[in-house]
PDB file of N, CA and C in Angstrom:
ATOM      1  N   UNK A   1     133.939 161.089 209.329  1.00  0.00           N
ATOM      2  CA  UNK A   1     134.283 159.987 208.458  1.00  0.00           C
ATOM      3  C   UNK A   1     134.448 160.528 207.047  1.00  0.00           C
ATOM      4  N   UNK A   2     135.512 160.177 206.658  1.00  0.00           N
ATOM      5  CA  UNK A   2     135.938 160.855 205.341  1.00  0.00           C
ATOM      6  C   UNK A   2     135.629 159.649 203.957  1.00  0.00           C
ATOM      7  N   UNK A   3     135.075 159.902 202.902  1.00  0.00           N
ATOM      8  CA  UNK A   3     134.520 158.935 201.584  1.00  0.00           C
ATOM      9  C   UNK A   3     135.559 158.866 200.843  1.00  0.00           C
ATOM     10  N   UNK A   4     135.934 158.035 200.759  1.00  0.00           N
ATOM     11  CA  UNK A   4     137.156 157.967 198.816  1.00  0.00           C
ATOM     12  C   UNK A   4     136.182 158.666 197.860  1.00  0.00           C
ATOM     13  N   UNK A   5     136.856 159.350 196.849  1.00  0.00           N
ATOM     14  CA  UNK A   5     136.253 159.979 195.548  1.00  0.00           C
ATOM     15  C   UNK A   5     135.571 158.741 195.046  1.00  0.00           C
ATOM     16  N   UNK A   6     136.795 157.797 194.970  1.00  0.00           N
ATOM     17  CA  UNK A   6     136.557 156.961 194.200  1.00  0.00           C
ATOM     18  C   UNK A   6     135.354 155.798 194.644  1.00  0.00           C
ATOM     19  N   UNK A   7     134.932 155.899 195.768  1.00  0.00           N
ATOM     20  CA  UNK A   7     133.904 154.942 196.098  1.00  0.00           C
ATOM     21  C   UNK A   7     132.792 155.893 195.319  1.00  0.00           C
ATOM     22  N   UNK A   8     132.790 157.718 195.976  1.00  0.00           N
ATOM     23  CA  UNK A   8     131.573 158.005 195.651  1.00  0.00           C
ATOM     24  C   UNK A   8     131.727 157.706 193.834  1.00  0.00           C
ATOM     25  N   UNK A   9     132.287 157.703 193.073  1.00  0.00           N
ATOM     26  CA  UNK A   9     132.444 157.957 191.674  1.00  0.00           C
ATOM     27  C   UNK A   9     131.444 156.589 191.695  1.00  0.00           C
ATOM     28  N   UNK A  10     131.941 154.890 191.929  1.00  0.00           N
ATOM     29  CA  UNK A  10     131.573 153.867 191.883  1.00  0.00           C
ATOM     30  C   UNK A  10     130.301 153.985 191.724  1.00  0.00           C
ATOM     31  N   UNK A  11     129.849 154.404 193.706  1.00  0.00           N
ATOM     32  CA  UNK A  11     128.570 154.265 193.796  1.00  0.00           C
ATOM     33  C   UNK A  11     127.483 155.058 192.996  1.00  0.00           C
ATOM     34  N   UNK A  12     127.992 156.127 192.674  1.00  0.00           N
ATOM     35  CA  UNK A  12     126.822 157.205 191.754  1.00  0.00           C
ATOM     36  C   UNK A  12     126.861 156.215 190.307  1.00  0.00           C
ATOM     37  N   UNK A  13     128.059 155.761 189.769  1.00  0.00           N
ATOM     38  CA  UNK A  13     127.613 154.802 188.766  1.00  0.00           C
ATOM     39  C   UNK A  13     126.366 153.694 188.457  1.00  0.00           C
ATOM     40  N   UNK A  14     126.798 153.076 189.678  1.00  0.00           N
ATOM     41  CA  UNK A  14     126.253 151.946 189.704  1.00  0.00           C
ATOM     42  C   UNK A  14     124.871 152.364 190.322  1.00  0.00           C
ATOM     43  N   UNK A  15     123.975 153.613 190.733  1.00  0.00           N
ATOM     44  CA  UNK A  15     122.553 154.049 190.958  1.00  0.00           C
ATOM     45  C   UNK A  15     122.172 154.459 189.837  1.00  0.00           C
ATOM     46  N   UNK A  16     123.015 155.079 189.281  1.00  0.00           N
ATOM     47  CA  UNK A  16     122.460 155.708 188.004  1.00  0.00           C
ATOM     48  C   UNK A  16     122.265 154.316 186.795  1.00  0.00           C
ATOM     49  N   UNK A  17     123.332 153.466 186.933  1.00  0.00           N
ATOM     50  CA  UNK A  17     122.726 152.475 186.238  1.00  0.00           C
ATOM     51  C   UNK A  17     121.592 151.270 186.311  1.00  0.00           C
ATOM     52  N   UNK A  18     121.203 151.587 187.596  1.00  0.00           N
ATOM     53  CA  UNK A  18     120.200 150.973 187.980  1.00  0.00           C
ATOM     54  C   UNK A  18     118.742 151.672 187.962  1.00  0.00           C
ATOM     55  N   UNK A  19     118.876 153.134 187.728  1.00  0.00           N
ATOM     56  CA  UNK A  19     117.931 154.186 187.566  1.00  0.00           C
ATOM     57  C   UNK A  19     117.332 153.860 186.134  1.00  0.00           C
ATOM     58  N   UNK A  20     118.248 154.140 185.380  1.00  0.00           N
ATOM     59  CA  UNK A  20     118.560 154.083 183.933  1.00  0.00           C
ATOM     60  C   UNK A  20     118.065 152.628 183.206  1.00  0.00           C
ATOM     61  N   UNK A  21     117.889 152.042 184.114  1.00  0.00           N
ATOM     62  CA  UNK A  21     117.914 150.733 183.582  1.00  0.00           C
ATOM     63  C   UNK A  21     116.053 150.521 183.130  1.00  0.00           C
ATOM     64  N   UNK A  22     115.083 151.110 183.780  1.00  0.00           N
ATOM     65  CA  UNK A  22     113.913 151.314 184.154  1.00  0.00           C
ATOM     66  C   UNK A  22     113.525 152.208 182.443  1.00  0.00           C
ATOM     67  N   UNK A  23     114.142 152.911 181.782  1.00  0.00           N
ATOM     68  CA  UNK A  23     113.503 153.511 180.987  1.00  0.00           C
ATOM     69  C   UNK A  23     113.267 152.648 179.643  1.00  0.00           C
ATOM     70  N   UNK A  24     112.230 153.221 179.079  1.00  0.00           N
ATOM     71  CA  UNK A  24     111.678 152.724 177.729  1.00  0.00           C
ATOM     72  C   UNK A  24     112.746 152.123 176.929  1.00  0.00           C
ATOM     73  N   UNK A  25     113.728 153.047 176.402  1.00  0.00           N
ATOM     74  CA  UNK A  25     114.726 152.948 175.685  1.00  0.00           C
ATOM     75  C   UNK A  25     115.938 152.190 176.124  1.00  0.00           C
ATOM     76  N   UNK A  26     115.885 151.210 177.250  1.00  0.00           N
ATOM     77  CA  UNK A  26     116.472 150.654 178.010  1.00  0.00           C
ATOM     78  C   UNK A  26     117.566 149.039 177.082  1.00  0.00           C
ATOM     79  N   UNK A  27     118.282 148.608 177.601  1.00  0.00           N
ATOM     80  CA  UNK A  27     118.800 147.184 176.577  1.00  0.00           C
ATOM     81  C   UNK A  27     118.129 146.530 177.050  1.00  0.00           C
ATOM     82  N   UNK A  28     117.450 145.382 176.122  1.00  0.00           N
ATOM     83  CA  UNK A  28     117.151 143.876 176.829  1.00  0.00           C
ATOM     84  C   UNK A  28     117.829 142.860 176.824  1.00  0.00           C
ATOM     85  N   UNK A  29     117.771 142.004 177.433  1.00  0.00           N
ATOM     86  CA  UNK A  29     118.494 141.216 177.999  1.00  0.00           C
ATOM     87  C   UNK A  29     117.434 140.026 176.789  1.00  0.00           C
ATOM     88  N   UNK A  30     118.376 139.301 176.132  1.00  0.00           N
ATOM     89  CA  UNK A  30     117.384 138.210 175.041  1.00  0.00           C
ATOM     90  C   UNK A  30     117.145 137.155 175.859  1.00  0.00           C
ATOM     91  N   UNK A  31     115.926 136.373 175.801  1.00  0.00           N
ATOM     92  CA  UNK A  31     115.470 135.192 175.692  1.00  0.00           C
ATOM     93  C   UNK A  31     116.761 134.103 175.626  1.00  0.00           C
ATOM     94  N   UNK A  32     116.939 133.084 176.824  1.00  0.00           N
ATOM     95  CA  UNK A  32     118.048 131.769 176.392  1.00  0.00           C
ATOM     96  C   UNK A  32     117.198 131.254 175.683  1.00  0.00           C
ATOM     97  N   UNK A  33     118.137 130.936 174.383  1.00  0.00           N
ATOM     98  CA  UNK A  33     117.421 129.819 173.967  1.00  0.00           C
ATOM     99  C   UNK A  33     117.610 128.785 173.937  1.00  0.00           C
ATOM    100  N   UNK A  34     117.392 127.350 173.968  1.00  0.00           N
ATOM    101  CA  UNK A  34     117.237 126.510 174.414  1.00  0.00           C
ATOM    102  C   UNK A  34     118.083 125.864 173.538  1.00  0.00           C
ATOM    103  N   UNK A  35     119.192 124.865 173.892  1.00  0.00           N
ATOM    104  CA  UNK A  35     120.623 124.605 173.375  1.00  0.00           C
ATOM    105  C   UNK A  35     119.887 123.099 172.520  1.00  0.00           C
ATOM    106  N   UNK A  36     121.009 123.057 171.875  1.00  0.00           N
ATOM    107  CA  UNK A  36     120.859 121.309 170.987  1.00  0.00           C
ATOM    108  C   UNK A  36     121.253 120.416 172.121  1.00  0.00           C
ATOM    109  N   UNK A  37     120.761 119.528 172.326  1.00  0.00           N
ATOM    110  CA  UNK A  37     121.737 118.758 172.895  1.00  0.00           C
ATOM    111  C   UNK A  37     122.451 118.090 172.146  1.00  0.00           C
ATOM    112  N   UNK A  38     123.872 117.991 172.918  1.00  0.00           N
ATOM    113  CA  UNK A  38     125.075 117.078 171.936  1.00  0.00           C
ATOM    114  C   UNK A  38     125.228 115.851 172.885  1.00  0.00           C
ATOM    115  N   UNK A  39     125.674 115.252 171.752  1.00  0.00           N
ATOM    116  CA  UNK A  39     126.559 113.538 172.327  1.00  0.00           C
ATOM    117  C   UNK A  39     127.347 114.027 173.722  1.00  0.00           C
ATOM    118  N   UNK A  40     126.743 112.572 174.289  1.00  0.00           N
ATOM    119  CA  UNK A  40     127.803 112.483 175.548  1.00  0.00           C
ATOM    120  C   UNK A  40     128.732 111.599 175.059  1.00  0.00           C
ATOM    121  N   UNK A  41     130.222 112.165 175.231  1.00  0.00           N
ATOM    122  CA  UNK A  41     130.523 110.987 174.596  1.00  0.00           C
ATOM    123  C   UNK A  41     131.504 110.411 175.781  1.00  0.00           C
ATOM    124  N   UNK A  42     131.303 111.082 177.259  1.00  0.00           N
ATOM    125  CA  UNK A  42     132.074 110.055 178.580  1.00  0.00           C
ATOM    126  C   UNK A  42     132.125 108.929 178.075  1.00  0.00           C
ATOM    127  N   UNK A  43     130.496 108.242 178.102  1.00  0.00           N
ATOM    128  CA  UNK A  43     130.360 107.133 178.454  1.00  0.00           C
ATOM    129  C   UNK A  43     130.863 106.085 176.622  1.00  0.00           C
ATOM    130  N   UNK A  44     130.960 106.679 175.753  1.00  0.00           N
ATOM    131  CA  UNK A  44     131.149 106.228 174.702  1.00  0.00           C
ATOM    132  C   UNK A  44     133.041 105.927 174.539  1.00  0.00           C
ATOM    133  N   UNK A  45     133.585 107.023 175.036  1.00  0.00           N
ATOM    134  CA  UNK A  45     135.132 106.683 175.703  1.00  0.00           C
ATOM    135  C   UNK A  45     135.691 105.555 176.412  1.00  0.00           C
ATOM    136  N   UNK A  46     134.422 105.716 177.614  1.00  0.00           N
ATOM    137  CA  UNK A  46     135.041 104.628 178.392  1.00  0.00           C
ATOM    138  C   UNK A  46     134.866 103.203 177.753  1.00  0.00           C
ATOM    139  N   UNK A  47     133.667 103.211 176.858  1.00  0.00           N
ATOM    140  CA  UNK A  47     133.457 101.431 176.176  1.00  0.00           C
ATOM    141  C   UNK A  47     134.826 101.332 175.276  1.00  0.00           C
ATOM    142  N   UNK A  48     134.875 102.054 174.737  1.00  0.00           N
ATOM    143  CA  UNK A  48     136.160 102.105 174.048  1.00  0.00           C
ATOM    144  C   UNK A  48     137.205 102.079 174.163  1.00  0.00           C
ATOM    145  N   UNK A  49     137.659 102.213 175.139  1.00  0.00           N
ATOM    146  CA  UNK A  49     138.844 101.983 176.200  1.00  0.00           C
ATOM    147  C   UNK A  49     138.936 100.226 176.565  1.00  0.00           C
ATOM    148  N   UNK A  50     137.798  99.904 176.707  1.00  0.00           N
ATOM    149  CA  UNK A  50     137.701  98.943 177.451  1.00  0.00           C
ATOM    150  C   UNK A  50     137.710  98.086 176.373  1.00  0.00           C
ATOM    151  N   UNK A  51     137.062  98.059 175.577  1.00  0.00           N
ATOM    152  CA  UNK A  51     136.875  97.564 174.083  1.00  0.00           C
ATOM    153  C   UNK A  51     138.361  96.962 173.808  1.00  0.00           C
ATOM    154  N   UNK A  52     139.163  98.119 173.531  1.00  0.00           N
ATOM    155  CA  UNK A  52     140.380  98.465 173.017  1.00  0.00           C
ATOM    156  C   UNK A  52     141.729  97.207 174.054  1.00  0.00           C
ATOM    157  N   UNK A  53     141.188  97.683 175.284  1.00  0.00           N
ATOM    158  CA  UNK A  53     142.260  96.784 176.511  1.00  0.00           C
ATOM    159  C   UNK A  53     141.802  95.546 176.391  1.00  0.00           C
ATOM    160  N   UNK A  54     140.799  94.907 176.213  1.00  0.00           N
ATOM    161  CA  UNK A  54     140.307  93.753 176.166  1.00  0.00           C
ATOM    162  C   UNK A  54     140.811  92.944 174.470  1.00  0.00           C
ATOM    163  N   UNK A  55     140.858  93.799 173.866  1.00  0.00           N
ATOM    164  CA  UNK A  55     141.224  92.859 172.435  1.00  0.00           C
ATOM    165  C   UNK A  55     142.531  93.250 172.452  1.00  0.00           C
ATOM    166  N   UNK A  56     143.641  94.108 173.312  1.00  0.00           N
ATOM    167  CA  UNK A  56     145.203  94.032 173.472  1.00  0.00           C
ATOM    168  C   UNK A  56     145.472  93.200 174.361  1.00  0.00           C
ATOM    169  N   UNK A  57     144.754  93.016 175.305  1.00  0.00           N
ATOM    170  CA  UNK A  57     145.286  91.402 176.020  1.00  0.00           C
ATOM    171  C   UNK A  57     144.737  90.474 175.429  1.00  0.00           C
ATOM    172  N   UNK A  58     143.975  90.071 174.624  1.00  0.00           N
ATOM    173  CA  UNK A  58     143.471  89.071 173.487  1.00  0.00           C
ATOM    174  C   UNK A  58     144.744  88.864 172.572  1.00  0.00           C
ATOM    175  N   UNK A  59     144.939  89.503 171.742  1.00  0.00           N
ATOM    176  CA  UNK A  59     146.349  89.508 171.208  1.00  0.00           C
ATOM    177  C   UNK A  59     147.905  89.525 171.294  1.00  0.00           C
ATOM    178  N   UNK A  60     147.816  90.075 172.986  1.00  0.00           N
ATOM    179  CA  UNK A  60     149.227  90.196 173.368  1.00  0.00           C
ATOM    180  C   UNK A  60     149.991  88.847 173.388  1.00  0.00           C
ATOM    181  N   UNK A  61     151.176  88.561 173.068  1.00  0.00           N
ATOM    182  CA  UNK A  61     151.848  87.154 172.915  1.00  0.00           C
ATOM    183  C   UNK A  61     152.108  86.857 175.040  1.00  0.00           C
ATOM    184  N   UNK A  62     151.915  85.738 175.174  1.00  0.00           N
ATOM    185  CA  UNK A  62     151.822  84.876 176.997  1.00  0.00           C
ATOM    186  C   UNK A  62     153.253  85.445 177.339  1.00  0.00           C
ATOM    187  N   UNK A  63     154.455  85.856 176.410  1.00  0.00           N
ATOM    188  CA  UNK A  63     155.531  86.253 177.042  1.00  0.00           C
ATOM    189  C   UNK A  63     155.527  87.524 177.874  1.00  0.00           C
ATOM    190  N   UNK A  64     154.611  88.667 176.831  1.00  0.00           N
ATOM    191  CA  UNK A  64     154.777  89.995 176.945  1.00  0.00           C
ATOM    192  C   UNK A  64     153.994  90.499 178.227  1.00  0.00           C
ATOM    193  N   UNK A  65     154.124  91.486 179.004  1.00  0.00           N
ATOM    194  CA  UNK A  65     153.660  91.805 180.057  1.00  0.00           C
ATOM    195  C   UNK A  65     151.663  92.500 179.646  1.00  0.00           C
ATOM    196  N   UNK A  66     150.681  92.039 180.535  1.00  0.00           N
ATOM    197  CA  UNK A  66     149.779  92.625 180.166  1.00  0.00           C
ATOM    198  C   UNK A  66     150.091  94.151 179.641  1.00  0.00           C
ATOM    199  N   UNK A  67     148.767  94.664 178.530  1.00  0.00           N
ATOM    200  CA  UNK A  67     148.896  95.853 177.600  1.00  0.00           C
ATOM    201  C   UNK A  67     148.790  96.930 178.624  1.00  0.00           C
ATOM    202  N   UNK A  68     147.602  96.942 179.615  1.00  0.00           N
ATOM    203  CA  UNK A  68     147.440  97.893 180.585  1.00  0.00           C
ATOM    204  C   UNK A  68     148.309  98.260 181.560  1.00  0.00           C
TER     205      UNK A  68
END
């Protein structure tokens, strides 16, 4: 059974970076920190929508075809 170069190239990478990964002088990986939460604003859209369709058929003249 014959190896691609290129697998062995891969695989010696990816041991050695997992070897490597173990020493003192190693990167860390930071702490998530814990996000703001922001506005939802789905549900603030949809009132508004609705808001919006409800006072255009309020106003629309009895000739004109509903706004929606």
């Amino acid at each position: 059974m014959t190896i691609s170069p290129v697998a062995l190239i891969t695989v010696h990478r990816a041991a050695q970076a997992t070897v490597t990964s173990a020493l003192p002088h190693a990167p860390v990986v930071a702490e998530p920190r814990p996000r703001a939460r922001q506005p939802r604003l789905a549900g603030t859209r949809g009132v508004l929508a609705s808001a919006l369709r409800r006072a255009a058929d309020r106003v629309a003249p009895p000739v004109c075809s509903p706004a929606h």
